[in-house]
PDB file of N, CA and C in Angstrom:
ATOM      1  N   UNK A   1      30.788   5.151   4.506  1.00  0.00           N
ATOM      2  CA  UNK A   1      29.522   4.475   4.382  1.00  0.00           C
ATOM      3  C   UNK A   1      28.909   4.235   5.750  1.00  0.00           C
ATOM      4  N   UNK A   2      29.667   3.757   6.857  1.00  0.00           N
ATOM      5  CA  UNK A   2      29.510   3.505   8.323  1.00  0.00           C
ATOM      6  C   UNK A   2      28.446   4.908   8.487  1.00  0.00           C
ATOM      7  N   UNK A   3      29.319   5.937   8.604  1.00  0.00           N
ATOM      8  CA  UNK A   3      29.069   7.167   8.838  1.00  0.00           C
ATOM      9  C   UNK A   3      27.413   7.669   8.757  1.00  0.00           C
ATOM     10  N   UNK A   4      27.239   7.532   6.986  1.00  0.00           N
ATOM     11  CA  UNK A   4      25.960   7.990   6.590  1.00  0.00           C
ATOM     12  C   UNK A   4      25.417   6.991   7.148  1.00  0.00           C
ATOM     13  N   UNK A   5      25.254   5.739   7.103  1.00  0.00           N
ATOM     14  CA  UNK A   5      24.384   4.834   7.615  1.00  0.00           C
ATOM     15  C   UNK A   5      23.926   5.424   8.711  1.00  0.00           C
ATOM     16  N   UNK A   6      25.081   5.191   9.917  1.00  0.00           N
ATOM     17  CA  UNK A   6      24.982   5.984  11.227  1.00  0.00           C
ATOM     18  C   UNK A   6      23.552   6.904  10.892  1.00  0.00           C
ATOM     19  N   UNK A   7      24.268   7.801  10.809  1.00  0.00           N
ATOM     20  CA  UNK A   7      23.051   8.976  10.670  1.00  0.00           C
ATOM     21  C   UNK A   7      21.784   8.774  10.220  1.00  0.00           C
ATOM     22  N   UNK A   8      21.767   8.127   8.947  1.00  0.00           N
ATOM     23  CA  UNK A   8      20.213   8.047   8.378  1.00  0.00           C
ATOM     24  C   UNK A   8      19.752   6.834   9.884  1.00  0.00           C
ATOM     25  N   UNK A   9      20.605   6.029  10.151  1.00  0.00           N
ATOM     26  CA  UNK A   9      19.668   4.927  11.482  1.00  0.00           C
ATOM     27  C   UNK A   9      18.926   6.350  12.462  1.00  0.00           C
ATOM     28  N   UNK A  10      20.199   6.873  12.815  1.00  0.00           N
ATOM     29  CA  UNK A  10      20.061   7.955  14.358  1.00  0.00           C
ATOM     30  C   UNK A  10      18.573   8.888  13.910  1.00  0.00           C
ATOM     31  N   UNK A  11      18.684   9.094  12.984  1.00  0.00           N
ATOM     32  CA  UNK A  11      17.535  10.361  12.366  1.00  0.00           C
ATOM     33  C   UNK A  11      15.991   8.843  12.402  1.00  0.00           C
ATOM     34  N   UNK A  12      16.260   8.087  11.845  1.00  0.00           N
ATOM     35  CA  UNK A  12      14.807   7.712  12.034  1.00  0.00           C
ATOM     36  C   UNK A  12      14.466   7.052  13.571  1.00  0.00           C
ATOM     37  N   UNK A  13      15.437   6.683  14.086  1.00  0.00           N
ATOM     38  CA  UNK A  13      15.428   6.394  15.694  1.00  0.00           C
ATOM     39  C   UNK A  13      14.539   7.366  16.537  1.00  0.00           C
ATOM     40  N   UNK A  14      15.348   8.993  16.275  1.00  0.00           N
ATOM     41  CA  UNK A  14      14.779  10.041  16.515  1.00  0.00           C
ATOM     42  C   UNK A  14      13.061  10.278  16.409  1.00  0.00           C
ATOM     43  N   UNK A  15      13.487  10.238  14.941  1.00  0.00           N
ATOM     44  CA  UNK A  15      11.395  10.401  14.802  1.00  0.00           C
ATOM     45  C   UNK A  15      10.773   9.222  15.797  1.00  0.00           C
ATOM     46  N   UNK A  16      11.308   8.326  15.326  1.00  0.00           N
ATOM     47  CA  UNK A  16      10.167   7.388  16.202  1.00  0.00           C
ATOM     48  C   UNK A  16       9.627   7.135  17.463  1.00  0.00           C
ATOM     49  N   UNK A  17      11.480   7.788  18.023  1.00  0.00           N
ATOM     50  CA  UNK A  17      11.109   8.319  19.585  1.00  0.00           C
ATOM     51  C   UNK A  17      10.416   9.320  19.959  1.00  0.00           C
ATOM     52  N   UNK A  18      10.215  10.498  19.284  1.00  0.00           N
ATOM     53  CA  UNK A  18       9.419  11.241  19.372  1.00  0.00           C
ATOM     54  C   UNK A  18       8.077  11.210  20.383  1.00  0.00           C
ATOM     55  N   UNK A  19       7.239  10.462  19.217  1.00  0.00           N
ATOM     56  CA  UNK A  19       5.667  10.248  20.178  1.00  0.00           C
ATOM     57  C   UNK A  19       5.933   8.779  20.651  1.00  0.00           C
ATOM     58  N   UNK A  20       6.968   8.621  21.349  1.00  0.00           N
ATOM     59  CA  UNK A  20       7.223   7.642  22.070  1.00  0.00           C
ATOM     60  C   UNK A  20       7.303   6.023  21.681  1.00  0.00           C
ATOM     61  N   UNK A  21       7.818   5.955  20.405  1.00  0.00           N
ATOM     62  CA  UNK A  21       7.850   4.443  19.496  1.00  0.00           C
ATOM     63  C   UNK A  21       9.344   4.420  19.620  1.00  0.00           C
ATOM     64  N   UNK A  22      10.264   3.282  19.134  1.00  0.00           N
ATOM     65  CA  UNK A  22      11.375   3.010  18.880  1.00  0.00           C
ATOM     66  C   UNK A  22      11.893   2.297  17.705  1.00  0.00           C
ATOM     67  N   UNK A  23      13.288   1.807  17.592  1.00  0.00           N
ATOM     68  CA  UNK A  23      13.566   1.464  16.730  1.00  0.00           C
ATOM     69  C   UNK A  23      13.507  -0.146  16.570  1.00  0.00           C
ATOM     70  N   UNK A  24      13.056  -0.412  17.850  1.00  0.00           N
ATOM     71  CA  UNK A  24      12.765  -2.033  17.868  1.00  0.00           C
ATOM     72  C   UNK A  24      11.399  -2.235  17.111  1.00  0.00           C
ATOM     73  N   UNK A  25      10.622  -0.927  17.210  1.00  0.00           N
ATOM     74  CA  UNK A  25       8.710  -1.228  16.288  1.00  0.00           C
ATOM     75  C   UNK A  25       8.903  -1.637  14.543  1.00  0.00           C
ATOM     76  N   UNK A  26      10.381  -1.022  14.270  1.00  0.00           N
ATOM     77  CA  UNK A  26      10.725  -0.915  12.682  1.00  0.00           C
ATOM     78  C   UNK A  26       9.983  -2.983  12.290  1.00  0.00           C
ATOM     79  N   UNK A  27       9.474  -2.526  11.615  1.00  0.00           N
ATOM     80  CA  UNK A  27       9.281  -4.301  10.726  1.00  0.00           C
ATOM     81  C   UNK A  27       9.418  -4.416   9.263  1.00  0.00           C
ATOM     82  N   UNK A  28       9.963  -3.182   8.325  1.00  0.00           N
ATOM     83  CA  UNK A  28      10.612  -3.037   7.064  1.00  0.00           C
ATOM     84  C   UNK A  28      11.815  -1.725   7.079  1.00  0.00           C
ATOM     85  N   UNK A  29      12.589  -2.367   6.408  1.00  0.00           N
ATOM     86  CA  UNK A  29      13.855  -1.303   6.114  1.00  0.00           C
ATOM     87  C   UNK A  29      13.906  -1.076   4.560  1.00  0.00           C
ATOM     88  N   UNK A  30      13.895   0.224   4.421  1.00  0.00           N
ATOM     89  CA  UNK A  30      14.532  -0.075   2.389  1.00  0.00           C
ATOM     90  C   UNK A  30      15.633   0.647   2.761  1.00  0.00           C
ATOM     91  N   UNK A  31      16.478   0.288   1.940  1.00  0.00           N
ATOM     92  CA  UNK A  31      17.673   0.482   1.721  1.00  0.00           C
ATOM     93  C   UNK A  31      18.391   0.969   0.214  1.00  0.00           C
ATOM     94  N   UNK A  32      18.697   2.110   0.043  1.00  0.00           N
ATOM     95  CA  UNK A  32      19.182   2.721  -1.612  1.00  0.00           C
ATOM     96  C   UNK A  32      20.526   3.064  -1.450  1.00  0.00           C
ATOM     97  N   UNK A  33      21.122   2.204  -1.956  1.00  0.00           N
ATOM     98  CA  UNK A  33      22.945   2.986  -2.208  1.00  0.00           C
ATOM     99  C   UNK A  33      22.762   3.198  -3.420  1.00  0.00           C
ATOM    100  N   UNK A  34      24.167   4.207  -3.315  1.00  0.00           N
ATOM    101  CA  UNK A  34      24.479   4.492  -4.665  1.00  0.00           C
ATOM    102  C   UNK A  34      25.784   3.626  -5.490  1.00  0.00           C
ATOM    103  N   UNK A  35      26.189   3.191  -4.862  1.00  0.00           N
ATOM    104  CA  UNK A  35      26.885   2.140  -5.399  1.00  0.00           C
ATOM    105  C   UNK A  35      27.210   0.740  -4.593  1.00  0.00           C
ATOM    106  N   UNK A  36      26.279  -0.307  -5.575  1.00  0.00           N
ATOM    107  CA  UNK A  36      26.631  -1.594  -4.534  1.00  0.00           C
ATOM    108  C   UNK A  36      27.526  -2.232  -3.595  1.00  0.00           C
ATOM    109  N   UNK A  37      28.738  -1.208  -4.817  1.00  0.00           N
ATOM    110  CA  UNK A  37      29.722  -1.954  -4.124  1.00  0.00           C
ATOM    111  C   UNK A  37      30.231  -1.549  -2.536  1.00  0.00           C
ATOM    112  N   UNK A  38      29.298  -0.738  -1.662  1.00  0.00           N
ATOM    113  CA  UNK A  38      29.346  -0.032  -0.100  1.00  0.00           C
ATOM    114  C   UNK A  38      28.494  -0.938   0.211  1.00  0.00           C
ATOM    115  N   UNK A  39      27.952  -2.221  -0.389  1.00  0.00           N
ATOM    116  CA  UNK A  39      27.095  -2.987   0.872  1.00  0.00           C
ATOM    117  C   UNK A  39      27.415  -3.254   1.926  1.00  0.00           C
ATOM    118  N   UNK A  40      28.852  -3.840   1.736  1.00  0.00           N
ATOM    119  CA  UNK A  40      29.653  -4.702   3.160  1.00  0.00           C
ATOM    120  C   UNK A  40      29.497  -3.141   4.260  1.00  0.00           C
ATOM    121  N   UNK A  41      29.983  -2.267   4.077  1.00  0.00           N
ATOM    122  CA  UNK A  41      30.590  -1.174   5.033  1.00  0.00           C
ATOM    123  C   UNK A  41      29.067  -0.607   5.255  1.00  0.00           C
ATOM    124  N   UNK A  42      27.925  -0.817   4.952  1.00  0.00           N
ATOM    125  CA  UNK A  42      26.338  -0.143   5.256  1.00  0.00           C
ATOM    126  C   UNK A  42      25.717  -1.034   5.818  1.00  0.00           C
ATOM    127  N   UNK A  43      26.298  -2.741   5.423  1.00  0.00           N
ATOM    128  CA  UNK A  43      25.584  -3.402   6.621  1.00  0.00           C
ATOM    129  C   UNK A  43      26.483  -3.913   7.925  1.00  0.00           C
ATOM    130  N   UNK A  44      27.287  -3.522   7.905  1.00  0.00           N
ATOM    131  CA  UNK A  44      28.537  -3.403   8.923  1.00  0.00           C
ATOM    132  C   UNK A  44      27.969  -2.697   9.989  1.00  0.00           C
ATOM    133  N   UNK A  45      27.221  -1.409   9.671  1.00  0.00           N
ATOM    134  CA  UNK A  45      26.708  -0.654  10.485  1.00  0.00           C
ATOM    135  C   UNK A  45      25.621  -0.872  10.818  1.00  0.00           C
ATOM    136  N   UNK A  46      24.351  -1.373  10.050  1.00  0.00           N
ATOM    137  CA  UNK A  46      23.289  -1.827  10.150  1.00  0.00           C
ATOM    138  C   UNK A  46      22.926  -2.817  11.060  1.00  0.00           C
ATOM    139  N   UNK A  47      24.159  -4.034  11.106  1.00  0.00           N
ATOM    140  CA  UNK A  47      23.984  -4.643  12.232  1.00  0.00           C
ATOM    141  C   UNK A  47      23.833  -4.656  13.963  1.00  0.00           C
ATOM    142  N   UNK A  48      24.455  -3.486  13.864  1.00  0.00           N
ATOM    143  CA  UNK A  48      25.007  -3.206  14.764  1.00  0.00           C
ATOM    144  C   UNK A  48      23.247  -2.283  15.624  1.00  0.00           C
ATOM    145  N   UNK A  49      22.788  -1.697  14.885  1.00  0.00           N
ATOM    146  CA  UNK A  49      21.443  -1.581  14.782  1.00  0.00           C
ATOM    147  C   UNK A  49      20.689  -2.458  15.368  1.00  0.00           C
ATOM    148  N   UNK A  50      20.511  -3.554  14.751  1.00  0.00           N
ATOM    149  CA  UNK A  50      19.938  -4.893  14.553  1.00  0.00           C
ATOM    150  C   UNK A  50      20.807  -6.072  14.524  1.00  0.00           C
ATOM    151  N   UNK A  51      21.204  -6.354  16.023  1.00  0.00           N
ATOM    152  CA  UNK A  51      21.836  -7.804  16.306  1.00  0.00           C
ATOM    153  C   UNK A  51      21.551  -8.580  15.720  1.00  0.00           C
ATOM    154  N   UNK A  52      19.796  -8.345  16.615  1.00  0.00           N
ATOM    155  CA  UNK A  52      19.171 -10.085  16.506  1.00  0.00           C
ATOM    156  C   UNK A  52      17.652  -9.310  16.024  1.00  0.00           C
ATOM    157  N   UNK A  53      17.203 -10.442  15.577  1.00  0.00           N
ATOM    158  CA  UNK A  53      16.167 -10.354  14.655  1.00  0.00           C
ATOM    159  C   UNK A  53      15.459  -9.140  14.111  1.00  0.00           C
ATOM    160  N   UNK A  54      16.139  -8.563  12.699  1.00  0.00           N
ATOM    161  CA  UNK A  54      15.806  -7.525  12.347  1.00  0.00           C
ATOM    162  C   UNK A  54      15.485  -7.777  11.695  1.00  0.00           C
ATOM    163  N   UNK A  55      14.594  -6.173  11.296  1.00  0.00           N
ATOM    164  CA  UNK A  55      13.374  -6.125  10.319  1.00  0.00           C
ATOM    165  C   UNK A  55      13.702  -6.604   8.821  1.00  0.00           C
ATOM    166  N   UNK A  56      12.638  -7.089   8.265  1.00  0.00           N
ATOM    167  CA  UNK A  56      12.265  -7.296   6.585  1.00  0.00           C
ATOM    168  C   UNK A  56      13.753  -6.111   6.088  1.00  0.00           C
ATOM    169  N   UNK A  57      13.938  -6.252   4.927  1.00  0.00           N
ATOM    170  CA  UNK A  57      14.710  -5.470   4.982  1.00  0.00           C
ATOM    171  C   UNK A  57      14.856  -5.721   2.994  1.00  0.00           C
ATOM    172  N   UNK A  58      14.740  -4.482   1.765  1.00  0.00           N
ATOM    173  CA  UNK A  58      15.347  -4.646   0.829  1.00  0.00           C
ATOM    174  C   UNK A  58      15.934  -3.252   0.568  1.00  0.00           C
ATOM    175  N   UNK A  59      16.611  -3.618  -0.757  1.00  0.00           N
ATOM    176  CA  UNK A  59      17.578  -2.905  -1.319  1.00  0.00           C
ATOM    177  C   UNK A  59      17.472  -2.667  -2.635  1.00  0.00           C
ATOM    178  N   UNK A  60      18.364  -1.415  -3.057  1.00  0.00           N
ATOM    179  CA  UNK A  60      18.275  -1.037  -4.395  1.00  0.00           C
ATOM    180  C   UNK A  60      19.377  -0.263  -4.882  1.00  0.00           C
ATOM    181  N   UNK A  61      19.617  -0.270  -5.824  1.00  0.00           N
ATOM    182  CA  UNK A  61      20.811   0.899  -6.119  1.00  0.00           C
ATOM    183  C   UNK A  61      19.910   2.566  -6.605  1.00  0.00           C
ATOM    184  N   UNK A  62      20.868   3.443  -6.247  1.00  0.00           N
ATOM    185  CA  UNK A  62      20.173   5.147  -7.307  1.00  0.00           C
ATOM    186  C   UNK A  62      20.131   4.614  -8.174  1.00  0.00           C
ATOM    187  N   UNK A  63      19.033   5.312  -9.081  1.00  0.00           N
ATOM    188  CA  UNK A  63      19.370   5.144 -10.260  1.00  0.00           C
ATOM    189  C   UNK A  63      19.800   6.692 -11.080  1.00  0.00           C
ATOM    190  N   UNK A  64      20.094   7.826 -10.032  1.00  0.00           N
ATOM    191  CA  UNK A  64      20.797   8.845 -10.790  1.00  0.00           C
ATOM    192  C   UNK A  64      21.833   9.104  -9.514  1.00  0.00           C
ATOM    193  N   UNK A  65      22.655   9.583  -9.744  1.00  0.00           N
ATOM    194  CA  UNK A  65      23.809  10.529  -8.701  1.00  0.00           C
ATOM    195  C   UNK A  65      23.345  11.470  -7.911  1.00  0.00           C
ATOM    196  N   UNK A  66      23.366  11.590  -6.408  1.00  0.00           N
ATOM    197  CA  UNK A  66      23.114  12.815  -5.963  1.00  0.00           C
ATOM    198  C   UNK A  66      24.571  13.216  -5.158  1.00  0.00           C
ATOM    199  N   UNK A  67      25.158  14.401  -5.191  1.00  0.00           N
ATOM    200  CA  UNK A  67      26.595  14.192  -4.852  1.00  0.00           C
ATOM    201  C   UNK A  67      26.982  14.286  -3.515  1.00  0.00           C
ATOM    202  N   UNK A  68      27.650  13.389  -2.756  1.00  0.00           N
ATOM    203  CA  UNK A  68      27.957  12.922  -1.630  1.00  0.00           C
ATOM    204  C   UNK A  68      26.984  12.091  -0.911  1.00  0.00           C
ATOM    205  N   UNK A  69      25.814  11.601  -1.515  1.00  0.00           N
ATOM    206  CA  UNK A  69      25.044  10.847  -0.870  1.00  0.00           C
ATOM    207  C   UNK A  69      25.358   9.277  -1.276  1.00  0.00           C
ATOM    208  N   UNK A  70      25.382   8.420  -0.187  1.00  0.00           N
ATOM    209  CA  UNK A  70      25.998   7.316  -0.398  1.00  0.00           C
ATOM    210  C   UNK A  70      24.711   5.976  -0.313  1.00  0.00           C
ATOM    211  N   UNK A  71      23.778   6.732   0.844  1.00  0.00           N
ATOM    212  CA  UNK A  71      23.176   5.612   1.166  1.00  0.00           C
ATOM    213  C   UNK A  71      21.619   6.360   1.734  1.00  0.00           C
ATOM    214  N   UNK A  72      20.329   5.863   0.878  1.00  0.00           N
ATOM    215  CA  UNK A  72      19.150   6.618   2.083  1.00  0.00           C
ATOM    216  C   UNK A  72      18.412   5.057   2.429  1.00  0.00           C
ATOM    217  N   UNK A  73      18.054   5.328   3.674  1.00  0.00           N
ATOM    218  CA  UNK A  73      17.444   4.767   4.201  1.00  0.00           C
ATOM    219  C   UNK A  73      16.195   4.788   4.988  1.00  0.00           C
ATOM    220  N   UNK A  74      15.051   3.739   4.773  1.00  0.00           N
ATOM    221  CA  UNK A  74      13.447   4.289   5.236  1.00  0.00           C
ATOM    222  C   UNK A  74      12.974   3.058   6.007  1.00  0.00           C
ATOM    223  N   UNK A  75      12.001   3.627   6.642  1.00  0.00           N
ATOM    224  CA  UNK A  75      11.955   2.369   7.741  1.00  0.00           C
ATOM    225  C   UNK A  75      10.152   2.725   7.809  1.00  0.00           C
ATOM    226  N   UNK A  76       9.612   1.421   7.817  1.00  0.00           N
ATOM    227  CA  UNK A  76       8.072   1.165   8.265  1.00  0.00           C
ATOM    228  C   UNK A  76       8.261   0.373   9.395  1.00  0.00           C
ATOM    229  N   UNK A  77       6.859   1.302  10.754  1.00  0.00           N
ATOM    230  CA  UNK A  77       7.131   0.993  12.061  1.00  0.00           C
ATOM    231  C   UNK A  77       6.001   0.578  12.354  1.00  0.00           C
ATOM    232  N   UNK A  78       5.517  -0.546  13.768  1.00  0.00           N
ATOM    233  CA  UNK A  78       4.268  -0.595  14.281  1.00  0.00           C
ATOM    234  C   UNK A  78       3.835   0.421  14.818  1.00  0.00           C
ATOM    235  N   UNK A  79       3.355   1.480  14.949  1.00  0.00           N
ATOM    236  CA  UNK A  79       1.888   1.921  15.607  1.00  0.00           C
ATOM    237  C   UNK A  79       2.328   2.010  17.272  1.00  0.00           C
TER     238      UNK A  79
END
């Protein structure tokens, strides 16, 4: 769960750095597992992201299976 988290953070970090924004501009996170029960181990990683004062942030479960996907994650940024 660490893992994918990892990645889906690193990949939108990426875009945002791009045209020169970061991951500190994020001011909403959604968050979709596929099974609740990986919250602890997705925000384990998440924190780590976001020490101190991180973004708005909700959650949801799939509501179908996609196989090996554990966790997607989307982020709205300032400008």
């Amino acid at each position: 769960m660490q893992a994918q988290t990892r990645q889906c953070l690193t990949n939108i970090a990426a875009v945002l750095e791009a045209p020169g924004s970061s991951m500190d501009k994020i001011v909403s996170v959604t968050l979709v597992l596929a099974d609740e029960d990986d919250f602890a181990g997705m925000n384990e990683e998440y924190l780590r992201w976001f020490p101190s004062n991180p973004p708005a942030r909700q959650g949801a479960k799939l509501p179908a299976r996609v196989p090996g996907l554990k966790v997607s994650v989307a982020a709205i940024a300032e400008a």
